[in-house]
PDB file of N, CA and C in Angstrom:
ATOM      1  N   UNK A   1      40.996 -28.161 -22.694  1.00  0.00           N
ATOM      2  CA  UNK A   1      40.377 -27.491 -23.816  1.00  0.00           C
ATOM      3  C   UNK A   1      41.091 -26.170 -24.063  1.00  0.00           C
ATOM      4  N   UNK A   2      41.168 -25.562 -25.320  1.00  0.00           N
ATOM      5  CA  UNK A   2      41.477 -24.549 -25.822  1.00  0.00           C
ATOM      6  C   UNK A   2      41.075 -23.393 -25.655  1.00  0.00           C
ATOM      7  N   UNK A   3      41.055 -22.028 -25.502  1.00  0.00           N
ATOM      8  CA  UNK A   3      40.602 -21.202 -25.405  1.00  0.00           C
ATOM      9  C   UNK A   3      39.424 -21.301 -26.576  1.00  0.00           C
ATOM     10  N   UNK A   4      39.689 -21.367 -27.643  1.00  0.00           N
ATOM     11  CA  UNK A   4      39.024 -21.532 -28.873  1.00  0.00           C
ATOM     12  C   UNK A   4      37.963 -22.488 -29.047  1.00  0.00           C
ATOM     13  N   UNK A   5      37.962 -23.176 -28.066  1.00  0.00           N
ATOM     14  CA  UNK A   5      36.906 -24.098 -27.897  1.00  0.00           C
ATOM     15  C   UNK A   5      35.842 -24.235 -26.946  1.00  0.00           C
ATOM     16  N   UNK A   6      36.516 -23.263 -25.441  1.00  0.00           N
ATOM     17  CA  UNK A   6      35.482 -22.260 -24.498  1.00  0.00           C
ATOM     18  C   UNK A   6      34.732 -21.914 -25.543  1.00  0.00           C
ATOM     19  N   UNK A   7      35.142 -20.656 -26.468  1.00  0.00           N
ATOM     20  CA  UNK A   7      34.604 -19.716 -26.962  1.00  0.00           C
ATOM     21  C   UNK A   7      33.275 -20.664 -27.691  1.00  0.00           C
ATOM     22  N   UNK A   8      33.635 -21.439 -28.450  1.00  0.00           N
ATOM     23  CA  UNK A   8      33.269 -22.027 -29.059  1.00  0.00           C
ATOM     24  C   UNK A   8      31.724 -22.415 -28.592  1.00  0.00           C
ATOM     25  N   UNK A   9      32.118 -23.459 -27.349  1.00  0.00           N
ATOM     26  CA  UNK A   9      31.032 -23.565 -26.607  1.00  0.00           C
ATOM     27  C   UNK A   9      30.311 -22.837 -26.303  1.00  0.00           C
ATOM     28  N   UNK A  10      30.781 -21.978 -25.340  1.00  0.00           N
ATOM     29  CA  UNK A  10      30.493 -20.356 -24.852  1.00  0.00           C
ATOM     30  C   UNK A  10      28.529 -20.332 -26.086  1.00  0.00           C
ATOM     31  N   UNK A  11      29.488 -19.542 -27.602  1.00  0.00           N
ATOM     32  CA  UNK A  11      28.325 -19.378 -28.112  1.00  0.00           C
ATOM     33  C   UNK A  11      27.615 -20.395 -28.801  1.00  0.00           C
ATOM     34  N   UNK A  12      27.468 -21.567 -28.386  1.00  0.00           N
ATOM     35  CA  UNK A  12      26.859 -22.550 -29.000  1.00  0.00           C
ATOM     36  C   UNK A  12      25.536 -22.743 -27.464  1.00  0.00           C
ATOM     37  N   UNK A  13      26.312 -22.628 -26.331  1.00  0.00           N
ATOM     38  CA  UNK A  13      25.079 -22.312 -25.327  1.00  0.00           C
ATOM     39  C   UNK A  13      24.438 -21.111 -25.642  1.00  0.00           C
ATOM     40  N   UNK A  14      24.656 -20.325 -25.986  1.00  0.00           N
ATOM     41  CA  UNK A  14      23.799 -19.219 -25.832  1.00  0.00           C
ATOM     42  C   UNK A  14      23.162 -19.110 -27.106  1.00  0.00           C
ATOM     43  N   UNK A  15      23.088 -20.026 -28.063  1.00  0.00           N
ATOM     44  CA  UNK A  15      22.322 -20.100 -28.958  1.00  0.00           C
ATOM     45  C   UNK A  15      21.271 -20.326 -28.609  1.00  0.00           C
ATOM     46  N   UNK A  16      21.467 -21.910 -27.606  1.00  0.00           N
ATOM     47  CA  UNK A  16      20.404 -22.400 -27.389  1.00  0.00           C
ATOM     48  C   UNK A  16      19.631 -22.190 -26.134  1.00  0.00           C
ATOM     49  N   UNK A  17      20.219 -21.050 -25.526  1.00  0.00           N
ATOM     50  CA  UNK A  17      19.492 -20.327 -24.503  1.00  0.00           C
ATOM     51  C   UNK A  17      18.473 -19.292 -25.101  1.00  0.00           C
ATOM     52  N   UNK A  18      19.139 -18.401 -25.915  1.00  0.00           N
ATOM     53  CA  UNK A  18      18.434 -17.657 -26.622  1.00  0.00           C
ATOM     54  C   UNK A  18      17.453 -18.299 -27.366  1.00  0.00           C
ATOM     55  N   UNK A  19      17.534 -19.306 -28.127  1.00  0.00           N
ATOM     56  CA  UNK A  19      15.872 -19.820 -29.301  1.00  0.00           C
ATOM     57  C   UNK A  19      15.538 -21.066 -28.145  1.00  0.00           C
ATOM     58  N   UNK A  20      15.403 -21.378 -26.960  1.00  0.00           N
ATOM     59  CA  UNK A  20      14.393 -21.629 -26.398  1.00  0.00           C
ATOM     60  C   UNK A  20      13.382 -21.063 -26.435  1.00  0.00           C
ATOM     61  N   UNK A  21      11.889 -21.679 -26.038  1.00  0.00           N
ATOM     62  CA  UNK A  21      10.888 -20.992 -26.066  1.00  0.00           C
ATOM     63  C   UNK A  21      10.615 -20.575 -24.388  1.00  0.00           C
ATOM     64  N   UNK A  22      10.032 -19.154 -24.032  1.00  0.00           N
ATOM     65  CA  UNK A  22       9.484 -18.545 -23.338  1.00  0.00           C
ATOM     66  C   UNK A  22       8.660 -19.356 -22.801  1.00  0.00           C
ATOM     67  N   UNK A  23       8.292 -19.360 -21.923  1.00  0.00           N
ATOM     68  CA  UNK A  23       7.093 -19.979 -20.654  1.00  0.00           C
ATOM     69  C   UNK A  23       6.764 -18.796 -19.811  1.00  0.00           C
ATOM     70  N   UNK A  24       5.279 -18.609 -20.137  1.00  0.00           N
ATOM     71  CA  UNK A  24       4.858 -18.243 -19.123  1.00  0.00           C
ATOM     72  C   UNK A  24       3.632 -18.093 -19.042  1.00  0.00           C
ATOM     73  N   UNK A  25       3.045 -17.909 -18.073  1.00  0.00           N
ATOM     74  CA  UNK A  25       1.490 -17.502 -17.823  1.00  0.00           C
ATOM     75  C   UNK A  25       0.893 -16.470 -16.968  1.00  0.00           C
ATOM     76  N   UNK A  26      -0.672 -16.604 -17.699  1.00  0.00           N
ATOM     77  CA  UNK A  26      -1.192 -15.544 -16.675  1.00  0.00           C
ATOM     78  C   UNK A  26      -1.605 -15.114 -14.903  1.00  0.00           C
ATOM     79  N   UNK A  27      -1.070 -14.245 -14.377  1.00  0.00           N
ATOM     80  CA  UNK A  27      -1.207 -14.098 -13.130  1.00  0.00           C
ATOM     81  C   UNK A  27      -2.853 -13.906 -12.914  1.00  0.00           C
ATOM     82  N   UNK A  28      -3.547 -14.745 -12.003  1.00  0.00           N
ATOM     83  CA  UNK A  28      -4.831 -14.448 -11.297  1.00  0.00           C
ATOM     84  C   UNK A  28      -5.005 -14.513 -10.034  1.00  0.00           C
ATOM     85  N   UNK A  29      -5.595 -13.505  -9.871  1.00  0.00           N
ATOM     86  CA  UNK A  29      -5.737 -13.423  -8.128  1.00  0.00           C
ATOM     87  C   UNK A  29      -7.007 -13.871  -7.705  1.00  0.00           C
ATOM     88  N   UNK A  30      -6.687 -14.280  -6.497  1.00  0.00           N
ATOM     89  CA  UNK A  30      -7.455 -15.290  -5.927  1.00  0.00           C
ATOM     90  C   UNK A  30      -8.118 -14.800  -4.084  1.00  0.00           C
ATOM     91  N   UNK A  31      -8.657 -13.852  -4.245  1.00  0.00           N
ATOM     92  CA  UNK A  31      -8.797 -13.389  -3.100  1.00  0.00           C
ATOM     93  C   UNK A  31      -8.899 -14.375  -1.763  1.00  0.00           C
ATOM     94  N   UNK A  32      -7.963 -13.845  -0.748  1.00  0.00           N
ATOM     95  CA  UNK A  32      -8.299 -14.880   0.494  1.00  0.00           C
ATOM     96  C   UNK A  32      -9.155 -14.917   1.592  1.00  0.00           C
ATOM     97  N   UNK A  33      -9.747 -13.536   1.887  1.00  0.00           N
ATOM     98  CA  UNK A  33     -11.030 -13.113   2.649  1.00  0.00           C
ATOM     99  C   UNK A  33     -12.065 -13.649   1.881  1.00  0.00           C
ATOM    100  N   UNK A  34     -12.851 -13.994   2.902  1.00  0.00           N
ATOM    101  CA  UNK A  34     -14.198 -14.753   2.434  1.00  0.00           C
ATOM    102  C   UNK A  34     -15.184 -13.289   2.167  1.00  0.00           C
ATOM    103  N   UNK A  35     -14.948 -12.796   2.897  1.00  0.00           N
ATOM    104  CA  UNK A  35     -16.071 -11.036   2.499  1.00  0.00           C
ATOM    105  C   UNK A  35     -15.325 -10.553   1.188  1.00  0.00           C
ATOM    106  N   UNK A  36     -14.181 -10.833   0.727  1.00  0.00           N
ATOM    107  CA  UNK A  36     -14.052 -10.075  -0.686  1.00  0.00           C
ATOM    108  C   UNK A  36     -14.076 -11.229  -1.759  1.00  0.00           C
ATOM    109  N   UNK A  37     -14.987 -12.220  -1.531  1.00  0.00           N
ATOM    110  CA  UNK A  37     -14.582 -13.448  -2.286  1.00  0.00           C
ATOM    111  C   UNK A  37     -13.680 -14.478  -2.219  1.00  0.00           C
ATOM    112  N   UNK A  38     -13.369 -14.748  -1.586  1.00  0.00           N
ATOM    113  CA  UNK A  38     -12.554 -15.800  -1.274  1.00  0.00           C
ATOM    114  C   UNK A  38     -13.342 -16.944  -0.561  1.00  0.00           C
ATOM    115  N   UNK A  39     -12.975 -18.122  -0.037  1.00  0.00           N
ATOM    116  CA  UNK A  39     -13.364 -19.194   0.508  1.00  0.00           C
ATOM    117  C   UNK A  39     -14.052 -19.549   1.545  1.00  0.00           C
ATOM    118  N   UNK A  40     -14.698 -19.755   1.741  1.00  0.00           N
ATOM    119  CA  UNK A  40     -15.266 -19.521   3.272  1.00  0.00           C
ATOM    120  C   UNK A  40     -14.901 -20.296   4.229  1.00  0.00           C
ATOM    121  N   UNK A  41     -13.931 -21.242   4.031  1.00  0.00           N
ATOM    122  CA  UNK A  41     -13.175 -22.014   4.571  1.00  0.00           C
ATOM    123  C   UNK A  41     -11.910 -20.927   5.552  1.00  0.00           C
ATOM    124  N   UNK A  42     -11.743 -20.175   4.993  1.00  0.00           N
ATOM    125  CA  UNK A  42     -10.479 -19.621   4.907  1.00  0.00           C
ATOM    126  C   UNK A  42     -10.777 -18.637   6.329  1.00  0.00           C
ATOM    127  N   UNK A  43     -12.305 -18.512   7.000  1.00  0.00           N
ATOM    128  CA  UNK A  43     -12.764 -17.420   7.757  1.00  0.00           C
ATOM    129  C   UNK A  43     -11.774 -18.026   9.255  1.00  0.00           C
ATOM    130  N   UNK A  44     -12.236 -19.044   9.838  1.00  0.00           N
ATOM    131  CA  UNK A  44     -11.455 -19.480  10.757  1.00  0.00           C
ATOM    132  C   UNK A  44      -9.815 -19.315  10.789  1.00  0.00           C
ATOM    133  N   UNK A  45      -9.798 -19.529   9.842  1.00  0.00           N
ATOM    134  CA  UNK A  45      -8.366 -19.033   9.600  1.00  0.00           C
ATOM    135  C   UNK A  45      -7.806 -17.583  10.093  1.00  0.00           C
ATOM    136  N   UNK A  46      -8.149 -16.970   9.182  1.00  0.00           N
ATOM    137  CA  UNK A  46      -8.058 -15.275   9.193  1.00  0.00           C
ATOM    138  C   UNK A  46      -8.342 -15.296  10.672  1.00  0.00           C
ATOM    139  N   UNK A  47      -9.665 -15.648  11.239  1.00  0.00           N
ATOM    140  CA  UNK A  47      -9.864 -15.244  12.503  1.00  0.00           C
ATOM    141  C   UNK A  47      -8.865 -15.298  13.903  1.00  0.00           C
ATOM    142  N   UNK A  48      -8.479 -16.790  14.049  1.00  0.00           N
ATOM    143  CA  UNK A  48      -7.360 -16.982  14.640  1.00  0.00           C
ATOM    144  C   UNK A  48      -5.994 -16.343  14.747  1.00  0.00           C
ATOM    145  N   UNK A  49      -6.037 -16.320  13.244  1.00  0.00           N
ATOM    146  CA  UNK A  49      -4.626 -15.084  12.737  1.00  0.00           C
ATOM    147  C   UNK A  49      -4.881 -13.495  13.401  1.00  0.00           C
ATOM    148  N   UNK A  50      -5.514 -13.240  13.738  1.00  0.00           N
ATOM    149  CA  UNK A  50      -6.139 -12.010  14.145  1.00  0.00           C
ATOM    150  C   UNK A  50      -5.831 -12.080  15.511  1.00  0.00           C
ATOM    151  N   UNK A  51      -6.339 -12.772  16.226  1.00  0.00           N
ATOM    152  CA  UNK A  51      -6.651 -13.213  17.936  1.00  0.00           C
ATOM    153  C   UNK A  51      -5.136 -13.635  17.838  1.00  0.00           C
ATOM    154  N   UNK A  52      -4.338 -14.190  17.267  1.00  0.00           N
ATOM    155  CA  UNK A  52      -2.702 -14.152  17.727  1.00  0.00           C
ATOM    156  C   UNK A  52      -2.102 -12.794  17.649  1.00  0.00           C
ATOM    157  N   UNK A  53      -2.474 -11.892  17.158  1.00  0.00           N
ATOM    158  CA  UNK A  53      -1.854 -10.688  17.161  1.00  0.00           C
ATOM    159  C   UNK A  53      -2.490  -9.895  17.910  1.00  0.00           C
ATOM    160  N   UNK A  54      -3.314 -10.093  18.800  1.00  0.00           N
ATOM    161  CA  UNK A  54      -3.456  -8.965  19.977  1.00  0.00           C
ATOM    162  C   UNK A  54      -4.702  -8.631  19.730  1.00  0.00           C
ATOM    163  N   UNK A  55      -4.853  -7.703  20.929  1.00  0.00           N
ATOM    164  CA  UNK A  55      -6.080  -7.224  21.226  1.00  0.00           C
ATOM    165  C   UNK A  55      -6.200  -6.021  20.496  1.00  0.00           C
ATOM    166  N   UNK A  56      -5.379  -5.255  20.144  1.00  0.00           N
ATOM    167  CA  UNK A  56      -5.076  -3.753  19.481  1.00  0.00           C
ATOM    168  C   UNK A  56      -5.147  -2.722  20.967  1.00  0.00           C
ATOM    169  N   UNK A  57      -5.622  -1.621  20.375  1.00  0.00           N
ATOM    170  CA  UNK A  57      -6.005   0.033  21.131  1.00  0.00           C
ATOM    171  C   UNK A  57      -6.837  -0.182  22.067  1.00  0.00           C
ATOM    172  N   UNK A  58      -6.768  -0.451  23.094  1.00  0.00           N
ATOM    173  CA  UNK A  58      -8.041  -0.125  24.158  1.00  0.00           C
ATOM    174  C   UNK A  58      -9.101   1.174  24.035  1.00  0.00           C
ATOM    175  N   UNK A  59     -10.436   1.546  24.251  1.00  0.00           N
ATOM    176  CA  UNK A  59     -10.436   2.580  24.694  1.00  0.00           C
ATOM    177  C   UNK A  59     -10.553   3.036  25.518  1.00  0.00           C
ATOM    178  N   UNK A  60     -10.103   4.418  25.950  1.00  0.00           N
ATOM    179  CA  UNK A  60     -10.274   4.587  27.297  1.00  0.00           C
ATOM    180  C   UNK A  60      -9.075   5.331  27.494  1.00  0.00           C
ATOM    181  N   UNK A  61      -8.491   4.938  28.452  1.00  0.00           N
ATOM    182  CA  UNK A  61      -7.319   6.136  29.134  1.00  0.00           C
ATOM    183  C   UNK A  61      -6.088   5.511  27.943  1.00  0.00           C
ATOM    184  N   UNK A  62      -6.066   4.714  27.198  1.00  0.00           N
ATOM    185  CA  UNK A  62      -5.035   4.149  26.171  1.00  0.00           C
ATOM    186  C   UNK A  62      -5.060   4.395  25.112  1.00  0.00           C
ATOM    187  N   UNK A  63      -6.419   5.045  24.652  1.00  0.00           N
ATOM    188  CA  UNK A  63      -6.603   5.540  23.473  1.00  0.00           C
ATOM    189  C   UNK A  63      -5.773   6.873  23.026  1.00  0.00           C
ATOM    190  N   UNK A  64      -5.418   6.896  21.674  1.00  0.00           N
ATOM    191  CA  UNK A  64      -4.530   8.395  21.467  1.00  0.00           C
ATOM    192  C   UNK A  64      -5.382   9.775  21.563  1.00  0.00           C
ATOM    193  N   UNK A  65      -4.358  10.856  22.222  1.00  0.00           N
ATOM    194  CA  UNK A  65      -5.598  11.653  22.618  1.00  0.00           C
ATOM    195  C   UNK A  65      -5.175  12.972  21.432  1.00  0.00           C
ATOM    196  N   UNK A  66      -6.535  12.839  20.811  1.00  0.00           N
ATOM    197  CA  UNK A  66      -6.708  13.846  19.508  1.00  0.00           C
ATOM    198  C   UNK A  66      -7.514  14.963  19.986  1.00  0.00           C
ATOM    199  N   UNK A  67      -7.382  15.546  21.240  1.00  0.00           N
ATOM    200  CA  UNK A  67      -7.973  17.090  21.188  1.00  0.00           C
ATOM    201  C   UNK A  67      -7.225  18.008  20.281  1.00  0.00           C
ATOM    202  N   UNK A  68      -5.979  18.221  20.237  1.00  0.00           N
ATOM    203  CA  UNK A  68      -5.334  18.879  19.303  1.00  0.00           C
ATOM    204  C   UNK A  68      -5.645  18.814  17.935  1.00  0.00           C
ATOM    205  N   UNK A  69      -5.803  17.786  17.379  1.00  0.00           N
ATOM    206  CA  UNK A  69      -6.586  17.401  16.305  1.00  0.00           C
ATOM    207  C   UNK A  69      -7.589  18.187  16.073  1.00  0.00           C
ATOM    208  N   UNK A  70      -9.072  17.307  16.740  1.00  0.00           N
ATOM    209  CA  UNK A  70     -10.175  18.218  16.809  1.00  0.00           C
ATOM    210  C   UNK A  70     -10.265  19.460  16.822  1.00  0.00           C
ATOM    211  N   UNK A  71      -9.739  20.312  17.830  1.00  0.00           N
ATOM    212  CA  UNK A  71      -9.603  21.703  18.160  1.00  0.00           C
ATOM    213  C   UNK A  71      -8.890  22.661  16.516  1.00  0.00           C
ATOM    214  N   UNK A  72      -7.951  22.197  15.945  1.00  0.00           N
ATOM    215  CA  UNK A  72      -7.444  22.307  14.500  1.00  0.00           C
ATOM    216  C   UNK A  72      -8.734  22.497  13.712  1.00  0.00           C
ATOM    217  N   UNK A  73      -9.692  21.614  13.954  1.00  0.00           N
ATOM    218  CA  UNK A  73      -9.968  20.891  12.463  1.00  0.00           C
ATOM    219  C   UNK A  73     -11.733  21.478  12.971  1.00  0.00           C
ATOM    220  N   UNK A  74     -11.661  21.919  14.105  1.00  0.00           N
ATOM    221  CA  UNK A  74     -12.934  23.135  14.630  1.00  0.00           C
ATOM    222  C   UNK A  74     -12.732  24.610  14.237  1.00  0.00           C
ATOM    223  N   UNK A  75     -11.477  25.124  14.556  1.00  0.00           N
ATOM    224  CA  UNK A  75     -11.183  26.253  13.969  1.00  0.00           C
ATOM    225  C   UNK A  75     -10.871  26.585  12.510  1.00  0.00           C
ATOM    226  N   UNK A  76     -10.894  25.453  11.836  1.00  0.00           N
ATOM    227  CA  UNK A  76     -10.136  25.752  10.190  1.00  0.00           C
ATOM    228  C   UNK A  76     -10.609  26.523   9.319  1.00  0.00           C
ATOM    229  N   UNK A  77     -11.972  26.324   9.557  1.00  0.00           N
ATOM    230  CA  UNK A  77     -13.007  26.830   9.085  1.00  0.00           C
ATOM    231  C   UNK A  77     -13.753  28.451   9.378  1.00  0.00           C
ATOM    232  N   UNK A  78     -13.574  28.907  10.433  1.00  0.00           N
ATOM    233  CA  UNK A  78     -13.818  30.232  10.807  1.00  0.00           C
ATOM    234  C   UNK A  78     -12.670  31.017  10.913  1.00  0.00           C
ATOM    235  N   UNK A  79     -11.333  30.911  10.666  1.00  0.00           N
ATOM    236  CA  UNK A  79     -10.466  31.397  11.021  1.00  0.00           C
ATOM    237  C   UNK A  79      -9.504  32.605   9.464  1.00  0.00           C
ATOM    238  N   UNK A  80     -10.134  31.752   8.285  1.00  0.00           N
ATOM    239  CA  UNK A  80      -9.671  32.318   6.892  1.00  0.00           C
ATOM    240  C   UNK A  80     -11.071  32.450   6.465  1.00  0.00           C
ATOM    241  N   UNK A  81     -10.702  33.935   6.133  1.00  0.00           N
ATOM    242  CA  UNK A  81     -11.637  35.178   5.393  1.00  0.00           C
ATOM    243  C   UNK A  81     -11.028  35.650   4.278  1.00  0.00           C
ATOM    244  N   UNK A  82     -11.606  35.706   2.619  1.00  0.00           N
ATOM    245  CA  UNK A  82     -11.264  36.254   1.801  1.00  0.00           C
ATOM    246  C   UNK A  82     -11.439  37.787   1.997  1.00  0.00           C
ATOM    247  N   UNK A  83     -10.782  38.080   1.348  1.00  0.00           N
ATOM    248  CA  UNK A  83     -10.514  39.638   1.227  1.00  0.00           C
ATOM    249  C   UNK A  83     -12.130  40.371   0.396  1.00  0.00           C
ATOM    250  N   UNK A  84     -12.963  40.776   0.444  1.00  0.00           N
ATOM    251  CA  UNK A  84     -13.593  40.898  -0.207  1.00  0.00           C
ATOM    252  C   UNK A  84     -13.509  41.911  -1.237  1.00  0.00           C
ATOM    253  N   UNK A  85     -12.654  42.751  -1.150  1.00  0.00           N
ATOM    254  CA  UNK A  85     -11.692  43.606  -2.648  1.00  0.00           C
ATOM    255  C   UNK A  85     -11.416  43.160  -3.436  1.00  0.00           C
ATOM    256  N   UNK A  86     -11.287  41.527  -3.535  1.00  0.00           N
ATOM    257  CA  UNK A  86     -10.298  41.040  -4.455  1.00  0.00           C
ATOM    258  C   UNK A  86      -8.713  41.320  -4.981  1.00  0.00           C
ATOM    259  N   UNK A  87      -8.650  41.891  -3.734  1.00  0.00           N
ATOM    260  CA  UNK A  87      -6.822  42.154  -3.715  1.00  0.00           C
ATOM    261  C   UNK A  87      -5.707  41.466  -4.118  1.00  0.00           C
ATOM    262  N   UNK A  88      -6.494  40.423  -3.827  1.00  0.00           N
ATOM    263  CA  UNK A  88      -5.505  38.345  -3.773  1.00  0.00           C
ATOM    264  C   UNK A  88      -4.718  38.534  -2.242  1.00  0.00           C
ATOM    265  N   UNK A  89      -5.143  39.286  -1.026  1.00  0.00           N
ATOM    266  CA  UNK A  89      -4.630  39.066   0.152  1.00  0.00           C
ATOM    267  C   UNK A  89      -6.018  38.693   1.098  1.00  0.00           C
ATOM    268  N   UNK A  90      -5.697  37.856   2.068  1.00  0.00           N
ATOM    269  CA  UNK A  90      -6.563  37.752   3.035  1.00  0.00           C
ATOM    270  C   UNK A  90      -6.291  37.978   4.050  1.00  0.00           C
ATOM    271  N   UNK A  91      -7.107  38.071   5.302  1.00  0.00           N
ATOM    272  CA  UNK A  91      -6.558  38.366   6.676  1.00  0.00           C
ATOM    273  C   UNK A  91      -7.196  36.721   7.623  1.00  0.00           C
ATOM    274  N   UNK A  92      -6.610  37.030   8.356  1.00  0.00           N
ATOM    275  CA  UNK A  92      -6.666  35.673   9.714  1.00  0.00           C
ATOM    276  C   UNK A  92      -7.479  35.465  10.692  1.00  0.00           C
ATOM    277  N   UNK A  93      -8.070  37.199  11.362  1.00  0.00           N
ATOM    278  CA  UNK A  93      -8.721  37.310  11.696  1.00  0.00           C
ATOM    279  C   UNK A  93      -9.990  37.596  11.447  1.00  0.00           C
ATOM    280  N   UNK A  94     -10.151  38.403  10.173  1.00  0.00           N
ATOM    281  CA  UNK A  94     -11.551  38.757   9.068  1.00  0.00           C
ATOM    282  C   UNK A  94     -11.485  40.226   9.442  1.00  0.00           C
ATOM    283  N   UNK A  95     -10.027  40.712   9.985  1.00  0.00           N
ATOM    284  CA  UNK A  95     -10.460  42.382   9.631  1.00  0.00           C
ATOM    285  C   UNK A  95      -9.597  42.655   8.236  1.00  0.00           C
TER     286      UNK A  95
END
């Protein structure tokens, strides 16, 4: 074939790529937990799927230890004092 007859072809496919018609449809979701609607079939399922992936966090000496946390989130609150001048400065301690 000819160059001239690639071409040719060329846009004679893409005619008929282009005025095909579109397909498509609407996406619906289908929840798979039975507590958010889904099947109740589906509970055994999930469950098993669960029990193959472990036991998780123990508690106890394995648990993550958030005193640092706590201790933060005890002081946050007594520690900032507005200025009561209205200066737009505050202090840290409340003098």
């Amino acid at each position: 074939m000819s160059k001239r007859s690639w071409t040719v072809a060329a846009i004679i496919a893409i005619g008929i790529t282009a005025s095909a018609p579109v397909l498509a449809s609407e996406l619906v979701y289908h929840p798979v937990n039975p507590t958010f609607g889904g099947n109740p079939l589906n509970g055994s399922f999930l469950l098993s799927t669960a029990q193959a992936q472990g036991q998780g966090t123990k508690s106890g000496a394995q648990s993550p230890d958030l005193s640092g946390l706590t201790n933060a989130l005890a002081n946050l609150g007594s520690t900032i004092v507005v200025n009561p001048n209205n200066t737009g400065t505050s202090t840290a301690n409340g003098n």
